[in-house]
N, C-alpha and C. Protein backbone atom coordinates (compact mmCIF):
# COMPACT_ATOMS: atom_id res chain seq x y z
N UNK A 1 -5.94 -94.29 107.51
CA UNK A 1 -7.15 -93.82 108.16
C UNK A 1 -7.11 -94.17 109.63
N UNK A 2 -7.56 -93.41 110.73
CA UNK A 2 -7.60 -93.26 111.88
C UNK A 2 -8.62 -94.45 112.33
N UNK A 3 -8.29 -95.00 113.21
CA UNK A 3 -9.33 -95.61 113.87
C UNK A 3 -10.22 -94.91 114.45
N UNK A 4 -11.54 -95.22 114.47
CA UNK A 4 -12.59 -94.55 115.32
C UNK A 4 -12.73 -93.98 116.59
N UNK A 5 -13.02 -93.53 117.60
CA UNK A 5 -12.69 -93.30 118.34
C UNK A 5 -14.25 -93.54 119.21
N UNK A 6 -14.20 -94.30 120.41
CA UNK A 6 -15.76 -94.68 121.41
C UNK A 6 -15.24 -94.32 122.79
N UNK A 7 -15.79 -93.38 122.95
CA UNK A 7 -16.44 -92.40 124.31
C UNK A 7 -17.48 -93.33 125.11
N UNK A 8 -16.33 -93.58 125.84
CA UNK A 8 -17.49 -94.96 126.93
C UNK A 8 -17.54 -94.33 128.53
N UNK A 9 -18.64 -93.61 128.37
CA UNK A 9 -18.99 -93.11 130.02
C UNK A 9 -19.92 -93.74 130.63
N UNK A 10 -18.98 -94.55 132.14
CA UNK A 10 -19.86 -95.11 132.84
C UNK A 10 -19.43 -94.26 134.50
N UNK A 11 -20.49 -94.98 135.18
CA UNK A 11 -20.13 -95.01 136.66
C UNK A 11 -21.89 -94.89 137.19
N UNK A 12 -21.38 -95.09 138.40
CA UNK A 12 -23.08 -95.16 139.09
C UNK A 12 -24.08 -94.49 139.37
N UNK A 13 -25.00 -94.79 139.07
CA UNK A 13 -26.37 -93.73 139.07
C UNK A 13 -26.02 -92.35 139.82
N UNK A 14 -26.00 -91.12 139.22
CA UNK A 14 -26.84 -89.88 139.47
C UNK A 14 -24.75 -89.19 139.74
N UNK A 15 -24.30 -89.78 138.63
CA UNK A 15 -22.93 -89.28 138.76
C UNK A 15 -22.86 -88.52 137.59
N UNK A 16 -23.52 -87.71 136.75
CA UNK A 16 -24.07 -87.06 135.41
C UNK A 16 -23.13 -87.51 133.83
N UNK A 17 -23.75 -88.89 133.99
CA UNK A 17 -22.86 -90.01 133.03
C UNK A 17 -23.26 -88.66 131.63
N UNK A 18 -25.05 -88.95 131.99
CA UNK A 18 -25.92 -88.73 130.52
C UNK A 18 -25.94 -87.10 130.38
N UNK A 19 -25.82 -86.16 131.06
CA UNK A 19 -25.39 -84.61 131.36
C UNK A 19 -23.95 -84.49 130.60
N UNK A 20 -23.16 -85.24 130.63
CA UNK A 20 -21.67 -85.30 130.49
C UNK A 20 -21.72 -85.74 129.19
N UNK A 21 -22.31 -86.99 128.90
CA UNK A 21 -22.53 -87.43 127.55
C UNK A 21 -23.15 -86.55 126.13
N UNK A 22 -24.19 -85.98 126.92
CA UNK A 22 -25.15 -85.32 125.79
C UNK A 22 -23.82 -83.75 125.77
N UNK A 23 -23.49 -83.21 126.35
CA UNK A 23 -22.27 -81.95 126.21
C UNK A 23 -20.94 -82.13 125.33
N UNK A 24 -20.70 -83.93 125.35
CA UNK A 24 -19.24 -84.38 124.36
C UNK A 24 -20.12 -84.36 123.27
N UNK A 25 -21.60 -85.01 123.01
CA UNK A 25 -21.84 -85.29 121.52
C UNK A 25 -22.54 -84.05 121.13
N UNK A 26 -22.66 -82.83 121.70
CA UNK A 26 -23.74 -81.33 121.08
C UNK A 26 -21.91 -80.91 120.88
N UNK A 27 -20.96 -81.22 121.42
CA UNK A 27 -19.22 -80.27 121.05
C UNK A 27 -18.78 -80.76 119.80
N UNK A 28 -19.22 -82.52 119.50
CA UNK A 28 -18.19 -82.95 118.51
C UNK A 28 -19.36 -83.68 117.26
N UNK A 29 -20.30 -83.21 117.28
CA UNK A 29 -21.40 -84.17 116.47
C UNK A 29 -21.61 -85.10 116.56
N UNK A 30 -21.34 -85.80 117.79
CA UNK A 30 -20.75 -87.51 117.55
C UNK A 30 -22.58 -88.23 118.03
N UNK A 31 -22.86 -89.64 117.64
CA UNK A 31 -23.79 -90.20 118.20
C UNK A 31 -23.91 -90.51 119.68
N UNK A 32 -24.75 -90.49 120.32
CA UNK A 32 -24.60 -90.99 121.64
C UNK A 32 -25.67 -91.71 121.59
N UNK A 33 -25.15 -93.04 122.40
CA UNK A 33 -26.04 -94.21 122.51
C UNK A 33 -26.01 -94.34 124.41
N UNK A 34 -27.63 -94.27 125.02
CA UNK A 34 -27.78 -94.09 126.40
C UNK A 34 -28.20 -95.31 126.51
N UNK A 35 -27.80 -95.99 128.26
CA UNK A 35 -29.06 -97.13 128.29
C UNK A 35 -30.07 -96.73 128.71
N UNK A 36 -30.43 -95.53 129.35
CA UNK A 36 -31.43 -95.16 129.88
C UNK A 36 -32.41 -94.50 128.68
N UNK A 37 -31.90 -94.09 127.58
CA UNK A 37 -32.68 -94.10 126.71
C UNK A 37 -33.58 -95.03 125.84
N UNK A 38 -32.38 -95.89 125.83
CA UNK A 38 -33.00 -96.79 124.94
C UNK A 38 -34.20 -97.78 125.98
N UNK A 39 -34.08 -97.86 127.12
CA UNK A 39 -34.42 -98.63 128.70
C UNK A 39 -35.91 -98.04 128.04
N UNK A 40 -36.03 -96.35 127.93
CA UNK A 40 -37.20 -96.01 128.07
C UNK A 40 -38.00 -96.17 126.84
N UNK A 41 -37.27 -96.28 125.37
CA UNK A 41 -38.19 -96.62 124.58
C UNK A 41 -38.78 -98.41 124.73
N UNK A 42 -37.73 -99.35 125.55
CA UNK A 42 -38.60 -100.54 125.74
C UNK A 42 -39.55 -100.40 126.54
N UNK A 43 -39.74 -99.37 127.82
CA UNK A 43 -40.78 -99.42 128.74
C UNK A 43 -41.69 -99.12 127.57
N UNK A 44 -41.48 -97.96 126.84
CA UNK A 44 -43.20 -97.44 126.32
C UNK A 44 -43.62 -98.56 125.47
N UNK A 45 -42.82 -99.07 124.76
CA UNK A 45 -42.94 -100.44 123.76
C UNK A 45 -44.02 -101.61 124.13
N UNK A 46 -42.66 -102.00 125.25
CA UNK A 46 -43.25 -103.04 126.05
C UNK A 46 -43.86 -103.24 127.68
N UNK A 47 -44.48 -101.70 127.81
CA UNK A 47 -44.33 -101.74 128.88
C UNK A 47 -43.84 -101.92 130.35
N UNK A 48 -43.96 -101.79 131.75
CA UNK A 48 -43.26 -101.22 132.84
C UNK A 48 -44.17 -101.70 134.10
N UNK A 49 -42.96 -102.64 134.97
CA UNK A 49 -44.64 -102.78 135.90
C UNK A 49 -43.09 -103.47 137.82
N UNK A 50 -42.34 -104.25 137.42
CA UNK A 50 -41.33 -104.30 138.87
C UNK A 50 -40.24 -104.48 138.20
N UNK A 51 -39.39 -104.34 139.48
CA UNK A 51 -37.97 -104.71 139.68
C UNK A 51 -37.17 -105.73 138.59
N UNK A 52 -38.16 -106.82 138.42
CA UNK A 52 -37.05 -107.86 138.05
C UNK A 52 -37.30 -107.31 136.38
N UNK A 53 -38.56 -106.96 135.68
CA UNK A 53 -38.82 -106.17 134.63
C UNK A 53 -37.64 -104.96 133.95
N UNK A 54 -37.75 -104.48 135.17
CA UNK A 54 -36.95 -103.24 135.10
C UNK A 54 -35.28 -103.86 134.35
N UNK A 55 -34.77 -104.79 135.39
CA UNK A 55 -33.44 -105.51 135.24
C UNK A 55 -33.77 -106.32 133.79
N UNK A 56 -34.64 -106.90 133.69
CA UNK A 56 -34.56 -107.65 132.21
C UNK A 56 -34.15 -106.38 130.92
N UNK A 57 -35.01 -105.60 131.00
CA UNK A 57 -34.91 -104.45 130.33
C UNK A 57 -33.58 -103.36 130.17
N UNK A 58 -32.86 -103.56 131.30
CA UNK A 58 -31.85 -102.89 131.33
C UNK A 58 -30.67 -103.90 130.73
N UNK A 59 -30.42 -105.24 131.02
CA UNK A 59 -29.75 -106.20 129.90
C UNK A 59 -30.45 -106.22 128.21
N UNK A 60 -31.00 -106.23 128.44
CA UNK A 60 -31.69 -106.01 126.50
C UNK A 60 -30.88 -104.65 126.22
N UNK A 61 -31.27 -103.39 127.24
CA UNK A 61 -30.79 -102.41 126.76
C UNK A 61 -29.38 -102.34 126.44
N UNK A 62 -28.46 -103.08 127.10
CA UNK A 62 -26.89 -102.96 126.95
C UNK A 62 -26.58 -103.91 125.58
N UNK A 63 -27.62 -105.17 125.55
CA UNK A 63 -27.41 -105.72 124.62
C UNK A 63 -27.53 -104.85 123.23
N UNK A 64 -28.21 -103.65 123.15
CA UNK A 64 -28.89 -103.14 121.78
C UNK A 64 -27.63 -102.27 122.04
N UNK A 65 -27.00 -101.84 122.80
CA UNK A 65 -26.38 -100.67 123.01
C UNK A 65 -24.77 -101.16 122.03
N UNK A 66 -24.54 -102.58 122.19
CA UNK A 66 -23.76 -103.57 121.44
C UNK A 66 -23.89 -103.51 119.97
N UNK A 67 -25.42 -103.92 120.21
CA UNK A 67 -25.51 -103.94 118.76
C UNK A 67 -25.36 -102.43 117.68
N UNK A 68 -26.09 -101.46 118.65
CA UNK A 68 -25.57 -100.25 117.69
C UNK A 68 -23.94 -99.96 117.01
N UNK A 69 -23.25 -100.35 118.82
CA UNK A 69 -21.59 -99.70 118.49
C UNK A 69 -21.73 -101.14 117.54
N UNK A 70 -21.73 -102.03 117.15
CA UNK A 70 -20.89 -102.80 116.36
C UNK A 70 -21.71 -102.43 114.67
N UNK A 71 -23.19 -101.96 114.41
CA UNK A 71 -23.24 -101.03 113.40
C UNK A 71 -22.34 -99.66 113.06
N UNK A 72 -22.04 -99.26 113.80
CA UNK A 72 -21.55 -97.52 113.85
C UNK A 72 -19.95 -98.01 113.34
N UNK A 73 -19.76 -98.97 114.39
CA UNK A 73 -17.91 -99.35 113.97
C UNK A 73 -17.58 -100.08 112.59
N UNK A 74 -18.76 -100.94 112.09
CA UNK A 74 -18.62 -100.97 110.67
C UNK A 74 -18.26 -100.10 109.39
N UNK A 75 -19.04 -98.41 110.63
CA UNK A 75 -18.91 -97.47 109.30
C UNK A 75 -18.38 -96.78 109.61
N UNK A 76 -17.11 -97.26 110.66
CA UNK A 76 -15.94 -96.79 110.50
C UNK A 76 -16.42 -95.50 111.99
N UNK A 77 -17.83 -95.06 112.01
CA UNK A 77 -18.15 -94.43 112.75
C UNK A 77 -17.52 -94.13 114.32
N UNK A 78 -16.97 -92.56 114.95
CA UNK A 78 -16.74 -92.30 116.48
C UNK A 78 -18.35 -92.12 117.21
N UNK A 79 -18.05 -92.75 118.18
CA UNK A 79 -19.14 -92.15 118.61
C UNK A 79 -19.15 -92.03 120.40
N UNK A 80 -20.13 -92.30 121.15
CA UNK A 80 -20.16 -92.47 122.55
C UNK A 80 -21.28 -93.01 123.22
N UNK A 81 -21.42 -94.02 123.72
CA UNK A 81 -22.18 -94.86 124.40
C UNK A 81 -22.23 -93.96 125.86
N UNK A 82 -23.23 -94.07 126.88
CA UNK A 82 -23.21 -94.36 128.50
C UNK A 82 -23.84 -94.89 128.78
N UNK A 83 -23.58 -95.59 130.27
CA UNK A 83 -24.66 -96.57 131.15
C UNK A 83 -23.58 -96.90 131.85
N UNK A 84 -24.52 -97.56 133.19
CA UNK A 84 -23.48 -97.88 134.28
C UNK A 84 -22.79 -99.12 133.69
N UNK A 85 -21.97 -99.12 132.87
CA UNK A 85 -21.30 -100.74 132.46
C UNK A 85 -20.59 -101.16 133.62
N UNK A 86 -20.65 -102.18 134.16
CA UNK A 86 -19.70 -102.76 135.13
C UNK A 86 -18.56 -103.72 134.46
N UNK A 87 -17.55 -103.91 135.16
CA UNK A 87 -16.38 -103.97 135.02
C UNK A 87 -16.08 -105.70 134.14
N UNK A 88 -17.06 -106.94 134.75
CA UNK A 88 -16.67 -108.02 134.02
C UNK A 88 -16.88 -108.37 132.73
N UNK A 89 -18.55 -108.28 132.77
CA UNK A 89 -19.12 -108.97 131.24
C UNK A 89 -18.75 -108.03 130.15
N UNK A 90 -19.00 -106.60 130.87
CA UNK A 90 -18.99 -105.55 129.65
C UNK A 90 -17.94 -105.06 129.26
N UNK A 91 -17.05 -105.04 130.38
CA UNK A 91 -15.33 -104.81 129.99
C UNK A 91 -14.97 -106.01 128.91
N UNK A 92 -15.19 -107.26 128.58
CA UNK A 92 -14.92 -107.97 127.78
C UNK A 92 -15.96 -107.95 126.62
N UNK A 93 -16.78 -107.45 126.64
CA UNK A 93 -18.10 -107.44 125.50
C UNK A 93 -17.23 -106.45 124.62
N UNK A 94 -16.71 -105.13 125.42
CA UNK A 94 -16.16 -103.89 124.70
C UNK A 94 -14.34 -104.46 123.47
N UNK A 95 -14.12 -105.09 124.46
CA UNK A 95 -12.77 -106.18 123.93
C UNK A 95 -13.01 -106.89 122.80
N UNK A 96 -14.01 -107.67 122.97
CA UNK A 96 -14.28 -108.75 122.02
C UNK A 96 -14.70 -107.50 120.62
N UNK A 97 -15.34 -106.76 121.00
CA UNK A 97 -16.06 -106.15 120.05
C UNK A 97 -15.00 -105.20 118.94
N UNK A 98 -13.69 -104.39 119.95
CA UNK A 98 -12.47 -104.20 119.76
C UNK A 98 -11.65 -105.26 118.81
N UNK A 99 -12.05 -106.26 118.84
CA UNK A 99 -10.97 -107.18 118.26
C UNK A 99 -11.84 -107.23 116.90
N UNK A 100 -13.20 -106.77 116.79
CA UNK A 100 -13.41 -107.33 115.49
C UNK A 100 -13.61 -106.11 114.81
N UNK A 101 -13.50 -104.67 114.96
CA UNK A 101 -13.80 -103.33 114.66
C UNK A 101 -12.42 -102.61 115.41
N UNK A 102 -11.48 -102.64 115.15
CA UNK A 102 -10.76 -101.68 116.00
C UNK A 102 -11.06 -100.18 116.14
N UNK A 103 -11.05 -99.74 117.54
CA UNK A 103 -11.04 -98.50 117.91
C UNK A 103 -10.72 -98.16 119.03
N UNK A 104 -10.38 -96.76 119.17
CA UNK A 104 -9.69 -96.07 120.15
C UNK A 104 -10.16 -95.82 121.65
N UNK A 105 -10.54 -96.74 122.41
CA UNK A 105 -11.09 -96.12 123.66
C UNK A 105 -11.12 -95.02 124.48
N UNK A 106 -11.66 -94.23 124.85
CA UNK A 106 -11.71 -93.03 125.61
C UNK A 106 -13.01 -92.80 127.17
N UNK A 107 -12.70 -93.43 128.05
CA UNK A 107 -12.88 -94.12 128.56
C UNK A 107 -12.86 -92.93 130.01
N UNK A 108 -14.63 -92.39 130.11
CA UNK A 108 -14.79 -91.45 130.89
C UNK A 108 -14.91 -91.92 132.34
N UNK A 109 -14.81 -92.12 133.62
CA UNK A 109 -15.53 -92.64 134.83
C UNK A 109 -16.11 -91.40 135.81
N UNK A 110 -17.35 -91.80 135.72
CA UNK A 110 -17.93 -90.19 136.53
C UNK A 110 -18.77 -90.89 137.77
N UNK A 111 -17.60 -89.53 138.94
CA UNK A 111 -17.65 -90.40 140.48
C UNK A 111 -18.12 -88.95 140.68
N UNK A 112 -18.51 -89.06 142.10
CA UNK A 112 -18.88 -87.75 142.83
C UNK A 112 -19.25 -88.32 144.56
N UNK A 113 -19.48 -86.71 145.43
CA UNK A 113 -19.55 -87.30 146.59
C UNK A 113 -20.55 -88.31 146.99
N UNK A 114 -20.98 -89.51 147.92
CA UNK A 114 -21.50 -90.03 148.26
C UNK A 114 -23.09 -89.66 148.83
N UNK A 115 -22.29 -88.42 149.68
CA UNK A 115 -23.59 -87.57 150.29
C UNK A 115 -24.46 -86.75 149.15
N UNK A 116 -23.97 -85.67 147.93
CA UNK A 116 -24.58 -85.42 146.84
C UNK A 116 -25.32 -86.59 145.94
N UNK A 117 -24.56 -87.93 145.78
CA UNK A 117 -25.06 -88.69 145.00
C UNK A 117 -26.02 -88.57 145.58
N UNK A 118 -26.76 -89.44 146.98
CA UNK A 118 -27.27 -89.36 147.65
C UNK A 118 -28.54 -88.70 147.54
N UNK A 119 -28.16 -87.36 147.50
CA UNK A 119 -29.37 -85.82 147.22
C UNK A 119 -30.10 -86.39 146.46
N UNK A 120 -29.10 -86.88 144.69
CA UNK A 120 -29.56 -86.64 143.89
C UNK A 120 -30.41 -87.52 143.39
N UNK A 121 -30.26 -88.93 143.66
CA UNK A 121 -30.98 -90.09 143.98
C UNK A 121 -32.42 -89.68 144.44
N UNK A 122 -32.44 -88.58 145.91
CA UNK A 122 -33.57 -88.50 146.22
C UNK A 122 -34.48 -87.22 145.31
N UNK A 123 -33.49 -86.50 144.84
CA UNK A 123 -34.44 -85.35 144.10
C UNK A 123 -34.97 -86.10 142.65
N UNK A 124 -34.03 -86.73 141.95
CA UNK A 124 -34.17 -87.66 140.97
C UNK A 124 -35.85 -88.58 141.18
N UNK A 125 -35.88 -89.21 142.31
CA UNK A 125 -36.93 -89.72 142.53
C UNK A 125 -38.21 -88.98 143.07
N UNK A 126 -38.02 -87.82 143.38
CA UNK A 126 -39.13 -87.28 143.42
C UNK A 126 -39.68 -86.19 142.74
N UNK A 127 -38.97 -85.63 141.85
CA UNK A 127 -38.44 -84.89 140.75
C UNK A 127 -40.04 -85.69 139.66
N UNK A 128 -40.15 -87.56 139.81
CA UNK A 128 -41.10 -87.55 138.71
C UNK A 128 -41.07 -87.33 137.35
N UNK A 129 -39.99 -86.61 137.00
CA UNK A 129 -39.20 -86.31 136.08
C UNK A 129 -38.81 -87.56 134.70
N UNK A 130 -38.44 -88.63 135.58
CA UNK A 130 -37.94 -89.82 134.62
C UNK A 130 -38.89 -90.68 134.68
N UNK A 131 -38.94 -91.31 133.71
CA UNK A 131 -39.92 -92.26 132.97
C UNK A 131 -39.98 -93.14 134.14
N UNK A 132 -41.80 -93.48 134.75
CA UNK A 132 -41.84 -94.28 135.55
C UNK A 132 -41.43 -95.30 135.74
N UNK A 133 -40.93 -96.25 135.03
CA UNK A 133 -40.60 -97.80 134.51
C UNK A 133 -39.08 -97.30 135.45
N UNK A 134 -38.56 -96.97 135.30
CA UNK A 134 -37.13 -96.47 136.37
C UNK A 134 -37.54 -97.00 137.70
N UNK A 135 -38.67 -97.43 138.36
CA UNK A 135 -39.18 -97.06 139.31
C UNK A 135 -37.55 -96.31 140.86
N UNK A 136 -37.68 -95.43 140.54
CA UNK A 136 -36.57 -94.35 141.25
C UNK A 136 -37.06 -94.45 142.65
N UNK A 137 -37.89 -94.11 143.04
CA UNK A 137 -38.57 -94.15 144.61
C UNK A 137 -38.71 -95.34 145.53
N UNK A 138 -38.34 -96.58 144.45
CA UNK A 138 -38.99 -98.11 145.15
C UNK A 138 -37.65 -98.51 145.21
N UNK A 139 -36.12 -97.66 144.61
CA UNK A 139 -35.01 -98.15 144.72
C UNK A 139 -33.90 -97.69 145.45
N UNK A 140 -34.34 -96.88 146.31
CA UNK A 140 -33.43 -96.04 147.41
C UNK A 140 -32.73 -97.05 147.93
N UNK A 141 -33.21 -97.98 148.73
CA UNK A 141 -32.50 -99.00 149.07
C UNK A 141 -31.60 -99.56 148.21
N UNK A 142 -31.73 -100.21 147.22
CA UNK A 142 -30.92 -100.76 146.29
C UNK A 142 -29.65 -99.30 145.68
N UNK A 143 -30.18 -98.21 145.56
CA UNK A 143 -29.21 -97.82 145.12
C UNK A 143 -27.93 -96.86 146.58
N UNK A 144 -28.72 -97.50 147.66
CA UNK A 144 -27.83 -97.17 148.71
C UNK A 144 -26.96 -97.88 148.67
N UNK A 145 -27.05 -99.30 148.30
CA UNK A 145 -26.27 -99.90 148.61
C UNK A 145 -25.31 -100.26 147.48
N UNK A 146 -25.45 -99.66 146.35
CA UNK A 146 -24.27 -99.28 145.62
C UNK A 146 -23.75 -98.16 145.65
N UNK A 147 -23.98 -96.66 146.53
CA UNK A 147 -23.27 -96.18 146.90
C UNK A 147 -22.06 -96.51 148.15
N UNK A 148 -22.91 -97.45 149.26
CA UNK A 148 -21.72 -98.61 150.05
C UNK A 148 -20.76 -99.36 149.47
N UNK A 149 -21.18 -99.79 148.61
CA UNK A 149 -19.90 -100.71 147.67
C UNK A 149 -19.06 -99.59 147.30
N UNK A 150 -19.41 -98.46 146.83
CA UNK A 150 -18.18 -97.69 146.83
C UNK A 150 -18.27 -97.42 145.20
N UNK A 151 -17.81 -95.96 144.53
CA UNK A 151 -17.58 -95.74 143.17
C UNK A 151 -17.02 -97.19 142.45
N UNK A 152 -17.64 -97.22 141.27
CA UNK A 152 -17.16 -98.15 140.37
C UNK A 152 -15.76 -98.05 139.79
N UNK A 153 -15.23 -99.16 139.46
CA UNK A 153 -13.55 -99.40 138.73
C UNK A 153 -13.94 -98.90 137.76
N UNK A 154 -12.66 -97.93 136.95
CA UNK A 154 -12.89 -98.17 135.18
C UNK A 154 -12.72 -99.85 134.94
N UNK A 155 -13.22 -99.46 134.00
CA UNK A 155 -13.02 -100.91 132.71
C UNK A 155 -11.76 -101.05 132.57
N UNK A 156 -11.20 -102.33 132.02
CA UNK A 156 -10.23 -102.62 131.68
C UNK A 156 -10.79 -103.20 130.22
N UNK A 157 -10.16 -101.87 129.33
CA UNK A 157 -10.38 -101.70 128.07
C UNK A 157 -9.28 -101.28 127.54
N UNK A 158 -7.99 -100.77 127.87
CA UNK A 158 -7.20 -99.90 127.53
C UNK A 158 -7.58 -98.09 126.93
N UNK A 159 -6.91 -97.72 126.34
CA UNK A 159 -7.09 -96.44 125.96
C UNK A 159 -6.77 -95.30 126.70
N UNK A 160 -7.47 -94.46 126.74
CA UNK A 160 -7.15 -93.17 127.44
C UNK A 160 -8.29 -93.30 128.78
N UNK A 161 -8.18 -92.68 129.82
CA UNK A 161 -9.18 -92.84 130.51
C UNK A 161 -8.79 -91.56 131.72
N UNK A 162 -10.10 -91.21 132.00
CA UNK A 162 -10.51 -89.72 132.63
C UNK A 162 -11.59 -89.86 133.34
N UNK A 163 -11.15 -89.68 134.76
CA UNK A 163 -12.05 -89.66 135.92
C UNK A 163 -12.41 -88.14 136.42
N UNK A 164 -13.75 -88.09 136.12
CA UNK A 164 -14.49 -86.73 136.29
C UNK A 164 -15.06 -86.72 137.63
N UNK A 165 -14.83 -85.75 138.82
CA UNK A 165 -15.65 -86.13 140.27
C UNK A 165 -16.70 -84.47 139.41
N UNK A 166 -17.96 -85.40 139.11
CA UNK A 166 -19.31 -84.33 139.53
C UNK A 166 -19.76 -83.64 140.73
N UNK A 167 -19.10 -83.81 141.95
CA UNK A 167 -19.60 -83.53 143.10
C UNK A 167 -20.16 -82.24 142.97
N UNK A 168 -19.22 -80.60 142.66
CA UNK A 168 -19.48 -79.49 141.80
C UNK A 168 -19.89 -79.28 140.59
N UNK A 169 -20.77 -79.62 139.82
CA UNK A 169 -20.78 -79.40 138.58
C UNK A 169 -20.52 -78.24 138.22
N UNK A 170 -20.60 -76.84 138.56
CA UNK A 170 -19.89 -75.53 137.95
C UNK A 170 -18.08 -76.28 138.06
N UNK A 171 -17.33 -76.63 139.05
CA UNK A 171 -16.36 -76.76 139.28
C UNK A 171 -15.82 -78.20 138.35
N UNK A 172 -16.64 -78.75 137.94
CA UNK A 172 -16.63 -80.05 137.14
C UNK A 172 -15.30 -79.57 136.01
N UNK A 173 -15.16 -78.47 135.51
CA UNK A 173 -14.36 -78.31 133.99
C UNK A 173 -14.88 -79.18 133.30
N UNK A 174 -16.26 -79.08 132.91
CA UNK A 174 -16.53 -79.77 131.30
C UNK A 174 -15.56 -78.98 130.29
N UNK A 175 -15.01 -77.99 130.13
CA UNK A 175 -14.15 -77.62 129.26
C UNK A 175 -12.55 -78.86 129.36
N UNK A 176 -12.10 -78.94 130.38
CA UNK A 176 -10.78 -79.74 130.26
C UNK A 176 -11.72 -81.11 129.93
N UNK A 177 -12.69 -81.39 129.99
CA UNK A 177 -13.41 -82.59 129.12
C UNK A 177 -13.33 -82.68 127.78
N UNK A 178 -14.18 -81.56 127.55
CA UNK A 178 -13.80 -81.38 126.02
C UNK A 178 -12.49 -81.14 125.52
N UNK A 179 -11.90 -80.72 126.00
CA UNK A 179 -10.56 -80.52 125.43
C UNK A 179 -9.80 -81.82 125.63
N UNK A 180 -9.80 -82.75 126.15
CA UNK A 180 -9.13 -84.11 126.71
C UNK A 180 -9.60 -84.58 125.38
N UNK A 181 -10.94 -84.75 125.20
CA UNK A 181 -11.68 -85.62 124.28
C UNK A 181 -10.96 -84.90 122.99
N UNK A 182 -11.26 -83.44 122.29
CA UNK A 182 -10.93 -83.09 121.60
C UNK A 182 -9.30 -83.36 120.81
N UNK A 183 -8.68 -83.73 122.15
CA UNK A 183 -7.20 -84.05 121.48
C UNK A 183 -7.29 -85.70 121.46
N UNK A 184 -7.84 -86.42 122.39
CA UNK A 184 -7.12 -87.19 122.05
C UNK A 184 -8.67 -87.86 120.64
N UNK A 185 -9.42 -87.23 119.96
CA UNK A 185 -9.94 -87.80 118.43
C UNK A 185 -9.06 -87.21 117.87
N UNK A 186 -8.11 -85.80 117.66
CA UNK A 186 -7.73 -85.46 116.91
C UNK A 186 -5.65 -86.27 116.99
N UNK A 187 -5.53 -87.33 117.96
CA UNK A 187 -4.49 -87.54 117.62
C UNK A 187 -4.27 -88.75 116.59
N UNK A 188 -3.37 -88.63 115.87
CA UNK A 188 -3.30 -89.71 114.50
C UNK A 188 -2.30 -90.50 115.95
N UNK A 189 -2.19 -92.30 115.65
CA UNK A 189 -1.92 -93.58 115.91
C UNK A 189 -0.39 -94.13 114.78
């Protein structure tokens, strides 16, 4: 029997982690586990009010995001997580978790231009669109300055790994996505 196979798309806000995500799991049936989803069922839960809130909430969220893949990998389950995972704690959370469930990494990084990110950051925030608890408008600053730091590293997870620039999304080839993904669940180990 094949090992499972986990679709781990990260990279930094407004690089269309969760656009990209929700298109691999409507192609292959697979689960997708968001942090921004799950982020928003703790706001309505537990409510939404600053910054440091926001950040508590977004560690709970990665933490649950853990706890799902290590349910799903019990049952043997493929599936696909996103969120901006950064490279130390969570690159080894994904390892550790690897060593006790083996599975196949596939290991998306979605970059795009600086100046579009940019746009999208600002249409994103005024758009109103996303669950207030995001607070999007009070974080321009903060998320300028992870566009200065520069696109995020992949993980060091091993596996397969595929760097998507969103800058074009018509020009994106979500098809050579799917098809990347498509071969490499369907290759036997």
């Amino acid at each position: 029997m094949k090992a499972p196979v986990v679709v781990v798309i990260t990279g930094i806000p407004c690089t269309g982690k969760t656009t990209l995500g929700r298109r691999i799991a409507a192609e292959f049936s697979l689960p997708l586990v968001t942090k921004d989803d799950i982020k928003e069922v703790l706001f309505d839960s537990l409510g939404w009010k600053d910054r440091h809130w926001s950040r508590k909430l977004s560690f709970t969220s990665f933490d649950l995001i853990f706890h799902v893949m290590d349910l799903l990998l019990q049952a043997g389950r493929s599936h696909i997580v996103e969120g901006n995972f950064t490279a130390g704690e969570y690159a080894e959370r994904l390892l550790d978790l690897q060593r006790r469930h083996p599975f196949r990494p596939f290991q998306i990084l979605c970059v795009a231009n600086d100046h579009v990110i940019r746009q999208r950051l600002e249409c994103r925030a005024k758009s109103g669109l996303r669950h207030p608890g995001h607070l999007d408008r009070s974080l321009m600053a903060e998320f300028e300055q992870l566009i200065s730091d520069g696109q995020k590293k992949p993980l060091e997870i091993g596996g397969a790994l595929m760097e998507v620039d969103t800058t074009d999304p018509v020009a994106t080839g979500s098809q050579a996505v799917l098809a990347a993904v498509r071969a490499f669940l369907d290759k036997t180990e």
